[in-house]
N, C-alpha and C. Protein backbone atom coordinates (compact mmCIF):
# COMPACT_ATOMS: atom_id res chain seq x y z
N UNK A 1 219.29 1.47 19.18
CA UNK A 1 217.91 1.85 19.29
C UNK A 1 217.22 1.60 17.96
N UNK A 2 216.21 1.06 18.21
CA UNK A 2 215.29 0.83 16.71
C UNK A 2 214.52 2.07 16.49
N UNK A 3 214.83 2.73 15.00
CA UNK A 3 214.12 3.60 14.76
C UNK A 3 212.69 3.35 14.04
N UNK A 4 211.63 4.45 14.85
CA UNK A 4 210.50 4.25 14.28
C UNK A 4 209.99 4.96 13.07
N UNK A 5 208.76 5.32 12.44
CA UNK A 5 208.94 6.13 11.42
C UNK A 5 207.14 6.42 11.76
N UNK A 6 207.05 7.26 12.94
CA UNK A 6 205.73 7.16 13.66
C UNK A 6 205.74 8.69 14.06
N UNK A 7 204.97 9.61 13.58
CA UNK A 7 204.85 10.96 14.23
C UNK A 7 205.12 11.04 15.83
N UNK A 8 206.17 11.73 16.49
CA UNK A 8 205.87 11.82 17.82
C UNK A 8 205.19 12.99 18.55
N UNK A 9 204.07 13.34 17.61
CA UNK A 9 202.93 14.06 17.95
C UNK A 9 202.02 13.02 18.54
N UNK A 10 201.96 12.30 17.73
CA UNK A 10 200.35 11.54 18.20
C UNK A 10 200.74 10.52 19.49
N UNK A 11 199.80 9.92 19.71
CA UNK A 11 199.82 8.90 21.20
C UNK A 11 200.78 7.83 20.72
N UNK A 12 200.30 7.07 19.01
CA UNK A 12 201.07 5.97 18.82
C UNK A 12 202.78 6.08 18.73
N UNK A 13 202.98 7.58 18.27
CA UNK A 13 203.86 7.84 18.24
C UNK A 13 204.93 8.20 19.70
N UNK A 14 203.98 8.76 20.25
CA UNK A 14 204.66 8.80 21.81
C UNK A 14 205.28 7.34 22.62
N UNK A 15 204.65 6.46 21.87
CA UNK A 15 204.26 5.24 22.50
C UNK A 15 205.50 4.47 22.09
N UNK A 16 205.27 4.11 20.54
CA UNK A 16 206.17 4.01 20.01
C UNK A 16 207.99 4.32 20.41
N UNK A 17 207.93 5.65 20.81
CA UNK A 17 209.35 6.11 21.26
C UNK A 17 209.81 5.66 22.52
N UNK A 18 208.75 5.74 23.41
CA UNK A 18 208.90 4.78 24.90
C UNK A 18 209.22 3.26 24.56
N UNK A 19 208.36 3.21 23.81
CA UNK A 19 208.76 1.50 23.51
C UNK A 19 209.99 0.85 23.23
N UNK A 20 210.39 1.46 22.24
CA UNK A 20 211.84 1.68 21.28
C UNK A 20 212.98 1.57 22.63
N UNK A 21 212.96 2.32 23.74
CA UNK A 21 214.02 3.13 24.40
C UNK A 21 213.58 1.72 26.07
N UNK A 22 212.69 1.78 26.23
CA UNK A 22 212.20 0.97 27.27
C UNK A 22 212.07 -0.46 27.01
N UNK A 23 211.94 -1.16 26.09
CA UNK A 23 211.80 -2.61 25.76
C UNK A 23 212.64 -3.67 26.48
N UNK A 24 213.82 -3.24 25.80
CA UNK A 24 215.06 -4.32 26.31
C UNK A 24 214.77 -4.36 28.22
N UNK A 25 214.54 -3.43 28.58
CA UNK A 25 214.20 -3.70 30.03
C UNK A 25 213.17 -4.49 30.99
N UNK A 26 212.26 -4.66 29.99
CA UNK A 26 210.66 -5.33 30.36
C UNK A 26 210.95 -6.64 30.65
N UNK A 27 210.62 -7.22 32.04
CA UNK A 27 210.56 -8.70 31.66
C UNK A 27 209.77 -9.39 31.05
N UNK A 28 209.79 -10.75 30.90
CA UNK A 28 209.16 -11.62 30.14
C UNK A 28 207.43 -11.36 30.38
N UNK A 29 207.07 -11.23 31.32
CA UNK A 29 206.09 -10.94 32.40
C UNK A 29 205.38 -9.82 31.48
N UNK A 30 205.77 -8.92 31.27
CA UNK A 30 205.48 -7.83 31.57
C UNK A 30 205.30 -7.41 29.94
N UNK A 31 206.38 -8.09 28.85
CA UNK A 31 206.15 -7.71 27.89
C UNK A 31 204.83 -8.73 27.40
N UNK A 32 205.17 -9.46 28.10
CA UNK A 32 203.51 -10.48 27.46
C UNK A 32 201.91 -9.52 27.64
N UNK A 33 201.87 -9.00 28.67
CA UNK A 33 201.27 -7.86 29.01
C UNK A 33 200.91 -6.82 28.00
N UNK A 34 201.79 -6.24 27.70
CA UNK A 34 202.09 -5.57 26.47
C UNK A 34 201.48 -6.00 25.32
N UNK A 35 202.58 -7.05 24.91
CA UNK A 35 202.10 -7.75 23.65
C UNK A 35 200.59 -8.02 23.46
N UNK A 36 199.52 -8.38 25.11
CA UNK A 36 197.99 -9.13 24.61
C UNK A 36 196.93 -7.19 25.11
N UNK A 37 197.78 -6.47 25.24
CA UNK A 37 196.66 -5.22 25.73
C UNK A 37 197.14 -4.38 24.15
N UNK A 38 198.29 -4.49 23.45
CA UNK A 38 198.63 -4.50 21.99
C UNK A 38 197.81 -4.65 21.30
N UNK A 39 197.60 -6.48 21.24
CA UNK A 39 196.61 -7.59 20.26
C UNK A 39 195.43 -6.66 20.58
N UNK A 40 194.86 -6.77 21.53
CA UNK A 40 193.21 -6.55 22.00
C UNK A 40 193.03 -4.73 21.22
N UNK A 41 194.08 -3.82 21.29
CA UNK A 41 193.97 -2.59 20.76
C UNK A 41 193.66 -2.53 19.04
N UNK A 42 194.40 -3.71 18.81
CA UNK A 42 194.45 -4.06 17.69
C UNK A 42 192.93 -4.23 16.65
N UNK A 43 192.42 -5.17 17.90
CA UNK A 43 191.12 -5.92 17.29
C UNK A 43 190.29 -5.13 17.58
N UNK A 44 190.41 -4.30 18.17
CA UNK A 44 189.24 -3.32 18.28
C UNK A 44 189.13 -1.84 17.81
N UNK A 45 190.66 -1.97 17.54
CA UNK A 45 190.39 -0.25 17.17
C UNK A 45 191.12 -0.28 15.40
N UNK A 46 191.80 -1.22 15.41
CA UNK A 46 192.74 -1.29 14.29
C UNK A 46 192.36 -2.21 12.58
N UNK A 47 191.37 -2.62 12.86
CA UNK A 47 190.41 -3.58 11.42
C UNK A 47 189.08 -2.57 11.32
N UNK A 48 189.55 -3.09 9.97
CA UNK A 48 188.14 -2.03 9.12
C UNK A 48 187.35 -3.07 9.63
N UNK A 49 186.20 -2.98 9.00
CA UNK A 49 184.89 -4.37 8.47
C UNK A 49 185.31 -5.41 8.06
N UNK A 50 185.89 -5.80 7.15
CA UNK A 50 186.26 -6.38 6.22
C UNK A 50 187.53 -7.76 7.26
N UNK A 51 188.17 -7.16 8.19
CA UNK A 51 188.92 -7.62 9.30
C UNK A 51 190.31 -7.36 8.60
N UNK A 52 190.54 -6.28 7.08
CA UNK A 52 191.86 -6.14 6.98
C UNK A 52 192.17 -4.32 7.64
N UNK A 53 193.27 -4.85 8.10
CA UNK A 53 194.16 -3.69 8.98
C UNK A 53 193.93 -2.29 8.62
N UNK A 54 193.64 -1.60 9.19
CA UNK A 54 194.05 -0.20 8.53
C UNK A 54 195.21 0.48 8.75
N UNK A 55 195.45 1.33 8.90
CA UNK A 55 196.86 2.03 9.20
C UNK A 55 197.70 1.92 10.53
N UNK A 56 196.41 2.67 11.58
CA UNK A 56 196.56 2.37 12.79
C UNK A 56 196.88 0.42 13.27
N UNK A 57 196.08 -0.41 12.46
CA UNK A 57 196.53 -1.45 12.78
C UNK A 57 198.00 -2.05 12.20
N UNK A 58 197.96 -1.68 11.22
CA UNK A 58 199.44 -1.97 10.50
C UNK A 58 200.68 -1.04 11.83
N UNK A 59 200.59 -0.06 12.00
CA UNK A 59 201.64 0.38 13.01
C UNK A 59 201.33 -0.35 14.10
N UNK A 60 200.25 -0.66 14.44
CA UNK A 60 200.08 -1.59 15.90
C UNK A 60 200.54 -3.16 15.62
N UNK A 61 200.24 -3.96 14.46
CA UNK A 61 201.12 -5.21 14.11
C UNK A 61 202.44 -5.44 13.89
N UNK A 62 202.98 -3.68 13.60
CA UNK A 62 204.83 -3.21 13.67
C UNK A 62 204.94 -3.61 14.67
N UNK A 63 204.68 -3.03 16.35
CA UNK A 63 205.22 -2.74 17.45
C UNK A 63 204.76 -4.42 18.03
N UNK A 64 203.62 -5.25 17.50
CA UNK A 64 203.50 -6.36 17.97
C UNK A 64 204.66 -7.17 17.79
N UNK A 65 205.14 -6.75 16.61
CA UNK A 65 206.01 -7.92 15.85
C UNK A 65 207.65 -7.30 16.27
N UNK A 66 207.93 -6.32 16.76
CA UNK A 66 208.65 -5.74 17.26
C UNK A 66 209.14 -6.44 18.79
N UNK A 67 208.04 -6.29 19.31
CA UNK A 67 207.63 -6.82 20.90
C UNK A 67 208.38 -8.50 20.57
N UNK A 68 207.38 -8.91 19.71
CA UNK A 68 207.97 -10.72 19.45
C UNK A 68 209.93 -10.89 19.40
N UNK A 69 210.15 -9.61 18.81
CA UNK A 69 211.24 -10.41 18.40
C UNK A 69 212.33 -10.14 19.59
N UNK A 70 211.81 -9.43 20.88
CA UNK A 70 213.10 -9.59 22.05
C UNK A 70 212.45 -10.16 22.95
């Protein structure tokens, strides 16, 4: 299991732990899914002004890049 380092108070963190435990199971299908409703969370909730990341986006480019690599 890949450990996260994500409060599992908050949503990302809830999310996060499902993710972690549920991944290897997703098909190809399905994690692509994932991966572009991810991206889109990303671009909208996760860039300052400026278009660099803030926190929330930096943990959301973890779990992107997470997603990529199975």
């Amino acid at each position: 299991m890949i450990r996260v380092a994500y409060s599992v108070c908050s949503p990302l963190g809830i999310f996060a732990s499902w993710f972690c435990e549920c991944m290897p199971t997703l098909a190809q299908d399905e994690r692509e899914e994932l991966r572009g409703a991810l991206v889109e969370e990303m671009t909208s909730a996760g860039l300052r002004a400026d278009d660099e990341p803030t926190d929330y986006g930096r943990r959301l480019d973890d779990l992107i890049g997470r997603l990529a690599a199975f």
